[in-house]
N, C-alpha and C. Protein backbone atom coordinates (compact mmCIF):
# COMPACT_ATOMS: atom_id res chain seq x y z
N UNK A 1 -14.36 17.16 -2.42
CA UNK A 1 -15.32 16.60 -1.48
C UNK A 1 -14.58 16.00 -0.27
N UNK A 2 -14.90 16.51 0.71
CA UNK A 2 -14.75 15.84 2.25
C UNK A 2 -15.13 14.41 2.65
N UNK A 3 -14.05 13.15 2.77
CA UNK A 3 -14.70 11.95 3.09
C UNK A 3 -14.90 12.47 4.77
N UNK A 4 -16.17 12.18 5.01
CA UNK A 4 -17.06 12.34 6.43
C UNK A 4 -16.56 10.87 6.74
N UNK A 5 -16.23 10.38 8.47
CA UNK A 5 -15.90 9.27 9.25
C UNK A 5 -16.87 9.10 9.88
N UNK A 6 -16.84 7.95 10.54
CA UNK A 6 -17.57 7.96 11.91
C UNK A 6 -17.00 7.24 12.98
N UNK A 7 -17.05 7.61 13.94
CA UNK A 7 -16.05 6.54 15.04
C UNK A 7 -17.40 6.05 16.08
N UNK A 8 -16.51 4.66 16.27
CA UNK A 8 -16.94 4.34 17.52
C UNK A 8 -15.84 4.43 18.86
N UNK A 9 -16.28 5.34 20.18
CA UNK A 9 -15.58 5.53 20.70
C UNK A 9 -15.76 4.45 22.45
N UNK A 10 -14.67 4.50 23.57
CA UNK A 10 -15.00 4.30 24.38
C UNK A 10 -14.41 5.28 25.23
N UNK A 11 -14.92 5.72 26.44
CA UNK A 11 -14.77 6.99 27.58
C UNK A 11 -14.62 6.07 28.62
N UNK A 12 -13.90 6.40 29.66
CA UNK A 12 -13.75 6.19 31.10
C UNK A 12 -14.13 7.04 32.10
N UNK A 13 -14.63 7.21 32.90
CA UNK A 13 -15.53 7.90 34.02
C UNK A 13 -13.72 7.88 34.75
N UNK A 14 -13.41 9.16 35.18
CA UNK A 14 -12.43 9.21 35.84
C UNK A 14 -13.09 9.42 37.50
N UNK A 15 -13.65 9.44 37.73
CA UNK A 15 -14.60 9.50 38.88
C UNK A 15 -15.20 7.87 39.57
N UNK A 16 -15.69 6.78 38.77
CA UNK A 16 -16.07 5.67 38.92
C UNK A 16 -15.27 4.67 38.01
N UNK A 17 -14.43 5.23 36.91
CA UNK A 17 -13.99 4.14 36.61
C UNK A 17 -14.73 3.13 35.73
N UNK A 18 -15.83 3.48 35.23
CA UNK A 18 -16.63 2.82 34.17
C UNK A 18 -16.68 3.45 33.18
N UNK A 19 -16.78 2.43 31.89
CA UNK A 19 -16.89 2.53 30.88
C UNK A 19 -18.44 2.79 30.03
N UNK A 20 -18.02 4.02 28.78
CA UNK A 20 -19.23 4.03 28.59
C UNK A 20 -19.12 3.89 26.81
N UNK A 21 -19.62 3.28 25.64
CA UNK A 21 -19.43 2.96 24.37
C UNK A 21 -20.68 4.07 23.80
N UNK A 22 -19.96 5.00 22.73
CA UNK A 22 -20.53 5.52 21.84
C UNK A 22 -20.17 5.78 20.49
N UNK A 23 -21.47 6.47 18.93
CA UNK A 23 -20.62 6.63 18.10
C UNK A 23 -20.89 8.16 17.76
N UNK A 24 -20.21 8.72 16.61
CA UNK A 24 -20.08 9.74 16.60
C UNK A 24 -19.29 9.76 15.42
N UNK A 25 -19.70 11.16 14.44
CA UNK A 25 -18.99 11.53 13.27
C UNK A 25 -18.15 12.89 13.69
N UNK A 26 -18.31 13.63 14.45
CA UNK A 26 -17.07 14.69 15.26
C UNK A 26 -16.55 14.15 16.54
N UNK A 27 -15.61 13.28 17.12
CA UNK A 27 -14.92 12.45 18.25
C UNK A 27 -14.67 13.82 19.29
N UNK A 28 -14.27 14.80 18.97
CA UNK A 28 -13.46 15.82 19.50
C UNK A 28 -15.17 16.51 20.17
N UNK A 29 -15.76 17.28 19.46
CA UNK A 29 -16.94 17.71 19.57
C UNK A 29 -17.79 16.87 20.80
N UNK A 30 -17.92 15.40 20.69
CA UNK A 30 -18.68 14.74 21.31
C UNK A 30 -17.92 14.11 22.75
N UNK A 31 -16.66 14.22 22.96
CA UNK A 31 -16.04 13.78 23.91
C UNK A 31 -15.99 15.13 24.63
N UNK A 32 -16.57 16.28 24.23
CA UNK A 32 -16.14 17.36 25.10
C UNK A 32 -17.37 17.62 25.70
N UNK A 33 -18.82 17.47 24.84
CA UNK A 33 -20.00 17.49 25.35
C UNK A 33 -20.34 16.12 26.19
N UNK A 34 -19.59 15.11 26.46
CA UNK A 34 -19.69 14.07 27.59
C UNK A 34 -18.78 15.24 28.84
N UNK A 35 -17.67 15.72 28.37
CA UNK A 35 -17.45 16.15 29.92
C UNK A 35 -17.98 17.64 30.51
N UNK A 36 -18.48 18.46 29.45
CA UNK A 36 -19.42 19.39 29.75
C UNK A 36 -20.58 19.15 30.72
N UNK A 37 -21.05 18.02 30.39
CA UNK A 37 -22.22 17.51 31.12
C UNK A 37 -23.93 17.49 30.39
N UNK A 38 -23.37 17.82 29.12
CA UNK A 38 -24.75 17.92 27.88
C UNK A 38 -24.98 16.56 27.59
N UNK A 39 -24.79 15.76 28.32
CA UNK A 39 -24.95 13.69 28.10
C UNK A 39 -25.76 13.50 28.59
N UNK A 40 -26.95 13.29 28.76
CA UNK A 40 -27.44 13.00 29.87
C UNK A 40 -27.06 12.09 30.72
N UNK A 41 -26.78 10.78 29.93
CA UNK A 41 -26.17 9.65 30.28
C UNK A 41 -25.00 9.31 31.21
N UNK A 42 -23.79 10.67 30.78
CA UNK A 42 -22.87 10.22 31.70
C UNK A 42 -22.78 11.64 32.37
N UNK A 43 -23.49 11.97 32.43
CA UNK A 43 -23.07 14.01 33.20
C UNK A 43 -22.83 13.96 34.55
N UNK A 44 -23.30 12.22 35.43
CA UNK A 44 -23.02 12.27 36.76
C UNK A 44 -21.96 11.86 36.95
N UNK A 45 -20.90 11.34 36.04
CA UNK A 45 -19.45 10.83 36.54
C UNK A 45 -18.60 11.49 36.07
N UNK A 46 -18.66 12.74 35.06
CA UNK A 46 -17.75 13.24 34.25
C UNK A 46 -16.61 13.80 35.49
N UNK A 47 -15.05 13.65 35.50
CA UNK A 47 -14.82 13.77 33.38
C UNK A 47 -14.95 12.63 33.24
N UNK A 48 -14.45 12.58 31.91
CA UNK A 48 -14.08 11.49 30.99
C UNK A 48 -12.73 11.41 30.21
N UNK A 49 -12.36 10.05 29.69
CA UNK A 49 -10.84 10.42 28.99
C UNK A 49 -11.39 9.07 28.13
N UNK A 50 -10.97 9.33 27.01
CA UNK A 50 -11.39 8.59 25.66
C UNK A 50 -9.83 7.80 25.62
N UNK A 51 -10.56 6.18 25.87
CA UNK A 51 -9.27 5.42 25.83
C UNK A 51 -9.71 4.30 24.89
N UNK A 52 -10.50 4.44 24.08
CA UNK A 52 -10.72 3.52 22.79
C UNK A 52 -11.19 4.17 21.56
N UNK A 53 -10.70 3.88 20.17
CA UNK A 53 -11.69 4.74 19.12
C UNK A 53 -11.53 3.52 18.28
N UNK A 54 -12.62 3.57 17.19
CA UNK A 54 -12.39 3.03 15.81
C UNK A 54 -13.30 3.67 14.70
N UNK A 55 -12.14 3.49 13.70
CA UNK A 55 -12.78 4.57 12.41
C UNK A 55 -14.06 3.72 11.41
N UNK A 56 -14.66 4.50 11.05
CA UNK A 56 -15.72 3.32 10.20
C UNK A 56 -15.68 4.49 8.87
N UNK A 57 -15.95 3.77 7.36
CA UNK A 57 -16.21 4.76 6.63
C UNK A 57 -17.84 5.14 6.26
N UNK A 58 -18.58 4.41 6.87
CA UNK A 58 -20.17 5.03 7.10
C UNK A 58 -20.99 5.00 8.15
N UNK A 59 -21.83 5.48 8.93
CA UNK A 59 -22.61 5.69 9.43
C UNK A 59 -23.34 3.82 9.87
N UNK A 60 -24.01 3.38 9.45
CA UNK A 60 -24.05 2.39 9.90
C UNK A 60 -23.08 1.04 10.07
N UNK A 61 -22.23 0.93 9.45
CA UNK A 61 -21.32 0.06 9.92
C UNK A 61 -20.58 0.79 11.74
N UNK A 62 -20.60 1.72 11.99
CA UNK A 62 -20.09 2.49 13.16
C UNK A 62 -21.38 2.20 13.75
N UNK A 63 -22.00 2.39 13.94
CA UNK A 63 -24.23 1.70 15.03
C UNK A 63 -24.04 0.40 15.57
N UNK A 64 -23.64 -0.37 13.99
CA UNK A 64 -23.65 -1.99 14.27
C UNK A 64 -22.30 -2.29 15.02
N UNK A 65 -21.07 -1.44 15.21
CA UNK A 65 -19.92 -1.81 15.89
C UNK A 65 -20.25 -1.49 17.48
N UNK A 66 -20.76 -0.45 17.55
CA UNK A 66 -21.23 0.37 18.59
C UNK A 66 -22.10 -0.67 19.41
N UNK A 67 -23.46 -1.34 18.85
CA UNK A 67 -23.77 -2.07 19.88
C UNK A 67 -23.08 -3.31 19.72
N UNK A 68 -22.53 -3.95 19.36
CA UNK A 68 -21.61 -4.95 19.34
C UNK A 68 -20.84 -4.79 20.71
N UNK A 69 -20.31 -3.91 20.51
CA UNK A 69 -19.23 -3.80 21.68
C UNK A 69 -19.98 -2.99 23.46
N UNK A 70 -21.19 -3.12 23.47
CA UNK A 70 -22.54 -2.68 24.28
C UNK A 70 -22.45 -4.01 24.54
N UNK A 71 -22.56 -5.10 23.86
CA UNK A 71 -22.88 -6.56 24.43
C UNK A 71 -21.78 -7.24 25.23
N UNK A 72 -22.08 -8.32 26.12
CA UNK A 72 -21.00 -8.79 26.79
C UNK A 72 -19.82 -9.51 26.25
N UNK A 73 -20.17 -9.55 24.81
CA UNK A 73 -18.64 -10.17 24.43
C UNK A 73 -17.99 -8.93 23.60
N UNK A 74 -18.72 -8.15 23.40
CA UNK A 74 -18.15 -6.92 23.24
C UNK A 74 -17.11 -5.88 24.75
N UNK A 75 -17.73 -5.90 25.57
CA UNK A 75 -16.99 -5.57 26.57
C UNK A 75 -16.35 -6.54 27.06
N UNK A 76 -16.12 -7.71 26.83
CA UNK A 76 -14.82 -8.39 26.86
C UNK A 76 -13.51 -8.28 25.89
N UNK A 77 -14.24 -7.97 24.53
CA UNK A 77 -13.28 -7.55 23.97
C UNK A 77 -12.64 -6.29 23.91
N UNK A 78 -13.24 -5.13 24.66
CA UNK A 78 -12.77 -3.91 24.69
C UNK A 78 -11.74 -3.83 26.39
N UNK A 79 -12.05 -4.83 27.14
CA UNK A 79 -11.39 -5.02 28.37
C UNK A 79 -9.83 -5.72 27.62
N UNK A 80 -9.93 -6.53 27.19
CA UNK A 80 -8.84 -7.06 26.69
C UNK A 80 -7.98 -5.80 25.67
N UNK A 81 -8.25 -4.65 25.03
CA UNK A 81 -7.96 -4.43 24.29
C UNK A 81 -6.99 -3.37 25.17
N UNK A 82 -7.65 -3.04 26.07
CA UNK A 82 -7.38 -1.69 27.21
C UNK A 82 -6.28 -2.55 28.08
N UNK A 83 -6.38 -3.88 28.47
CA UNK A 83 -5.64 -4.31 29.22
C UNK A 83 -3.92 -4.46 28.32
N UNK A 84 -4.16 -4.66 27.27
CA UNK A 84 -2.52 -4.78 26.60
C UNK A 84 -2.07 -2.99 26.50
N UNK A 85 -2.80 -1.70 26.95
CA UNK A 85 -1.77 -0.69 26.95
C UNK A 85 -2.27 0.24 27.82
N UNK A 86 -1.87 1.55 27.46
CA UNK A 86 -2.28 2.49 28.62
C UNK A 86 -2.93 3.72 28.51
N UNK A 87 -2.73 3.74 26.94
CA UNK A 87 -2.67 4.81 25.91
C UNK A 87 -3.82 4.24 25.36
N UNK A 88 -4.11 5.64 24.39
CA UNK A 88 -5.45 5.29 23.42
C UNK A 88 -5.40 4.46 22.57
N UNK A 89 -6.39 3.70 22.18
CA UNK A 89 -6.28 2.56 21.26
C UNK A 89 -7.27 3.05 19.77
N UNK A 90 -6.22 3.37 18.98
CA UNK A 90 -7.01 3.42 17.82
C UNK A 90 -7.11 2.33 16.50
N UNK A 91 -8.41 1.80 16.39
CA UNK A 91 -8.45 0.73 15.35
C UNK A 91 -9.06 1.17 14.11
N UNK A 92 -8.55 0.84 13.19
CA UNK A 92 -9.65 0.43 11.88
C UNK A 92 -10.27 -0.77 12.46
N UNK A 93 -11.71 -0.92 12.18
CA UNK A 93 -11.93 -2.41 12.53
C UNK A 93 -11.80 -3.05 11.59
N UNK A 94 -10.82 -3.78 11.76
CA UNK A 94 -10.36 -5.24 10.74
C UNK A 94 -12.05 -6.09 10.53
N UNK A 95 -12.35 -6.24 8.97
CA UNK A 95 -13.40 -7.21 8.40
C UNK A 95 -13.90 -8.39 9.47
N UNK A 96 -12.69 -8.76 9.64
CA UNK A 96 -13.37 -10.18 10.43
C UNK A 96 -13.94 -10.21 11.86
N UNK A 97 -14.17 -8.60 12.32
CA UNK A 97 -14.41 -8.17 13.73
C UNK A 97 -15.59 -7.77 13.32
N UNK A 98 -16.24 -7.15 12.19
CA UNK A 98 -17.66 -6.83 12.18
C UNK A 98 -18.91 -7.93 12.59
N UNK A 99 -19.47 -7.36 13.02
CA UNK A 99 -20.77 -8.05 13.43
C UNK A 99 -21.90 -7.22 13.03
């Protein structure tokens, strides 16, 4: 049996420079249909370059991280996280970060 993931990811608009938070159980699949332009959401700034992920092992714990980090102390904490490198940031989310 296949353990299935789910990530929560973050994308950068290489065009505007904003950030956009989503989740997703194929990362690869769904970061390619943001720069295809099948998003509705972000199809006017694409591309995109995926400079945040974190792994979840179900489906809703990855929703509840997802809007977490949608809220403003969530995008403070994903600004801070981007500001210490340059490169992709991949987390398990450590217990004491769930919300």
């Amino acid at each position: 049996m296949i353990k299935e993931y789910y990530y929560v990811y973050v994308i950068r608009s290489l065009v505007n420079k904003k950030l956009y938070v989503g989740f997703t159980a194929d990362i690869e699949n769904r970061i390619n249909k943001h720069n295809d332009g099948k998003v509705r959401s972000t199809k006017a700034y694409k591309p995109y370059k995926l400079v945040y992920k974190e792994q979840f092992n179900n489906k809703r714990e990855a929703r509840k991280r997802e809007l977490y980090l949608k809220s403003g102390e969530g995008r403070e904490y994903i600004k801070l996280k981007l500001n210490s490198t340059n490169d992709v940031v991949m987390d398990r989310c450590p217990s004491g970060l769930r919300r």
